[in-house]
C-alpha atoms as a PDB file:
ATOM      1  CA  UNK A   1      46.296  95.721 113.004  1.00  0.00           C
ATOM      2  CA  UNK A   2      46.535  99.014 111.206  1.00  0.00           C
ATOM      3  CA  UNK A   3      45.719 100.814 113.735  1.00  0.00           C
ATOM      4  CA  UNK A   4      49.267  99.458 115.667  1.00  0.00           C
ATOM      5  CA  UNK A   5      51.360 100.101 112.132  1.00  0.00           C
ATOM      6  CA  UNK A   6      50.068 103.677 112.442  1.00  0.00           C
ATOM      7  CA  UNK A   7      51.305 104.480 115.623  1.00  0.00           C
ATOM      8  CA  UNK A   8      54.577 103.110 115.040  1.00  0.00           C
ATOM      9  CA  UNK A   9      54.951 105.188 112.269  1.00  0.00           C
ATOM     10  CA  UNK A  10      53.921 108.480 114.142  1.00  0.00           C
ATOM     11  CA  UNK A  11      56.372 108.050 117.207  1.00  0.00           C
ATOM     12  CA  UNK A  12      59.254 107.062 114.357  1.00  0.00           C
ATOM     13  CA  UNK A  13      58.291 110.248 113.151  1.00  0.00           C
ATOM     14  CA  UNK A  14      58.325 111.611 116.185  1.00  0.00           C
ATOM     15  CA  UNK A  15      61.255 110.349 117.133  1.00  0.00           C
ATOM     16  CA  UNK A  16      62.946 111.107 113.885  1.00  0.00           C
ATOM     17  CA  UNK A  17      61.660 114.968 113.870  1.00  0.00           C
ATOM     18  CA  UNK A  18      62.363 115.717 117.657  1.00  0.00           C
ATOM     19  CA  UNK A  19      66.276 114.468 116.869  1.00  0.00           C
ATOM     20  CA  UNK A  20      66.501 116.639 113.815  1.00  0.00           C
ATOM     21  CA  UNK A  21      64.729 119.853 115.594  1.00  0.00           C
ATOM     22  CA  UNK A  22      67.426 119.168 118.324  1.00  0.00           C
ATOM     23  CA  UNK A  23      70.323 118.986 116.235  1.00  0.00           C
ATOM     24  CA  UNK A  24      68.971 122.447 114.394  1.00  0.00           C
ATOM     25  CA  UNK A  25      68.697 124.006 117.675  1.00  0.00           C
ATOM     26  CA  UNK A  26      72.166 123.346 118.987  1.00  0.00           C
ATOM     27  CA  UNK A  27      74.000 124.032 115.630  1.00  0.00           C
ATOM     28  CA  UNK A  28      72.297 127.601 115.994  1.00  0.00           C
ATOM     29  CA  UNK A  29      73.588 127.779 119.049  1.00  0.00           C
ATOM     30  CA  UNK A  30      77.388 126.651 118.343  1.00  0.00           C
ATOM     31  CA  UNK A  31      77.408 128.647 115.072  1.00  0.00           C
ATOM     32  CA  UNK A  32      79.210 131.994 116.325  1.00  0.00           C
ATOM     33  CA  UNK A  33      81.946 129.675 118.054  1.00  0.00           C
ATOM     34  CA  UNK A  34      82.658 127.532 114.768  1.00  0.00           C
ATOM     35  CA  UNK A  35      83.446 130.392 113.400  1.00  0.00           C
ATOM     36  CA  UNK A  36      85.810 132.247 115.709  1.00  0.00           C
ATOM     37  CA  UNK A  37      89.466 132.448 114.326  1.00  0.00           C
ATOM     38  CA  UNK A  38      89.208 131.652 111.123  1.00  0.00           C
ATOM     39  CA  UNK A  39      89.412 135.351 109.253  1.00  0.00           C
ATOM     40  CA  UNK A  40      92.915 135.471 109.635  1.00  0.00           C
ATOM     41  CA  UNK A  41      95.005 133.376 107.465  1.00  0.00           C
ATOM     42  CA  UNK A  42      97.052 130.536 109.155  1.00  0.00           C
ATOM     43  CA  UNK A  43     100.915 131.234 109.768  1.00  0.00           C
ATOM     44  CA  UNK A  44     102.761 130.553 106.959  1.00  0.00           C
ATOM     45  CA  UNK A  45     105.210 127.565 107.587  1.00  0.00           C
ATOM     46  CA  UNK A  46     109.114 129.048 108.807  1.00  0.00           C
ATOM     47  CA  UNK A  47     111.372 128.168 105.815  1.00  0.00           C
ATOM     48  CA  UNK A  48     112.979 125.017 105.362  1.00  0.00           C
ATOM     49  CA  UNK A  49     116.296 124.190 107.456  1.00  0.00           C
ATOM     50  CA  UNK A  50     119.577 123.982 105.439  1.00  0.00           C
ATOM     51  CA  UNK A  51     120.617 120.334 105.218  1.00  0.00           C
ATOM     52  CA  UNK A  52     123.961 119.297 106.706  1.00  0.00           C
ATOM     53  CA  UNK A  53     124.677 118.454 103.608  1.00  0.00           C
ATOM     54  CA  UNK A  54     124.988 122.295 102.804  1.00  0.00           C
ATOM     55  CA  UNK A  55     126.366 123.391 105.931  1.00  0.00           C
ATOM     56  CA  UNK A  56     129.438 121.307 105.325  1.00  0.00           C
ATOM     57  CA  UNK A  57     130.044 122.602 101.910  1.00  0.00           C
ATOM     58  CA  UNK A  58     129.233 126.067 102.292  1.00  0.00           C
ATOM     59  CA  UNK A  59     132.177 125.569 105.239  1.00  0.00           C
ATOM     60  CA  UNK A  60     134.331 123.761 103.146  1.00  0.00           C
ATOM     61  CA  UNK A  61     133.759 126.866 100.449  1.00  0.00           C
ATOM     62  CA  UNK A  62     134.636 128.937 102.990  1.00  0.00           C
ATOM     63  CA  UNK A  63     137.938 127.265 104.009  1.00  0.00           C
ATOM     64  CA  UNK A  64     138.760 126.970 100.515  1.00  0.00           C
ATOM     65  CA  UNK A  65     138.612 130.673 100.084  1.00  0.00           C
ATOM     66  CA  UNK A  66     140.301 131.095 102.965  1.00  0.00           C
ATOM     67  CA  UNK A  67     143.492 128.819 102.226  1.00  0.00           C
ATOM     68  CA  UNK A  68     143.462 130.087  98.863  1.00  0.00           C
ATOM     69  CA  UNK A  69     143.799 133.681 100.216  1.00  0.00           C
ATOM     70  CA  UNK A  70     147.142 132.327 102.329  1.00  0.00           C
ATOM     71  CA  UNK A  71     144.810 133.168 105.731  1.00  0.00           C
ATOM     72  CA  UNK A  72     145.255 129.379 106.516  1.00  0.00           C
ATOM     73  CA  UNK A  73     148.593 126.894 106.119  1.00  0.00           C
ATOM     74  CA  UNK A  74     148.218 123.206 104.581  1.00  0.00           C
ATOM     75  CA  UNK A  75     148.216 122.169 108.596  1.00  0.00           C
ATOM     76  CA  UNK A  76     145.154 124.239 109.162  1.00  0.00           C
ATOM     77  CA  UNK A  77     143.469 123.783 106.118  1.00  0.00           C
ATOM     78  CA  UNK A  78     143.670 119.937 106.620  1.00  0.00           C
ATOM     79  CA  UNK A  79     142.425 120.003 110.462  1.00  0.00           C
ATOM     80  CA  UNK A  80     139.443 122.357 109.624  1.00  0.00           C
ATOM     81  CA  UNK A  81     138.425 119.815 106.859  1.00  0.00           C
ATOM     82  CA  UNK A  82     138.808 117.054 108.878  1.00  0.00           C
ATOM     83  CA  UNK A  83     136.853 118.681 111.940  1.00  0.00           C
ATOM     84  CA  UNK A  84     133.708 119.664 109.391  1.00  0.00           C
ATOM     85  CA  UNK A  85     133.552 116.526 107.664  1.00  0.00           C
ATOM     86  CA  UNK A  86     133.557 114.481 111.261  1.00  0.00           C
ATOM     87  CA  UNK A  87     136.984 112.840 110.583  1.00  0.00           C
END
């Protein structure tokens, strides 16, 4: 009966050590490709969109300034609002 335990053990090993001497072999193998690209930096991320939010008041600045200067009448002033803000 020990004789049967024994050779389990030795093809487990077997088994065991032929997976791992595998594994070594192909890692060796895919090494050079793992670590292709990776010396540059990645791209650094565009900067974030203004919000619509800012769009409309940055516009709204703007027609301010511009009614302010006497470039636009009440009229205008008043349909260029409305037309930004989606009235």
């Amino acid at each position: 009966m020990g004789f049967v335990r024994r050779r389990t053990r030795r093809r487990t090993a077997l088994v065991v050590g032929g997976a791992a001497y595998a594994m070594g072999r192909n890692r060796g193998r895919n090494q050079g490709y793992e670590d292709q690209g990776y010396d540059e930096p990645p791209p650094a991320p565009p900067p974030p969109a203004p919000s619509a939010g800012e769009n409309q008041m940055d516009e709204l600045q703007r027609l301010a300034t511009l009614h302010s200067q006497g470039v636009l009448t009440d009229e205008e002033f008043t349909a260029a609002k409305a037309k930004v803000l989606g009235l």
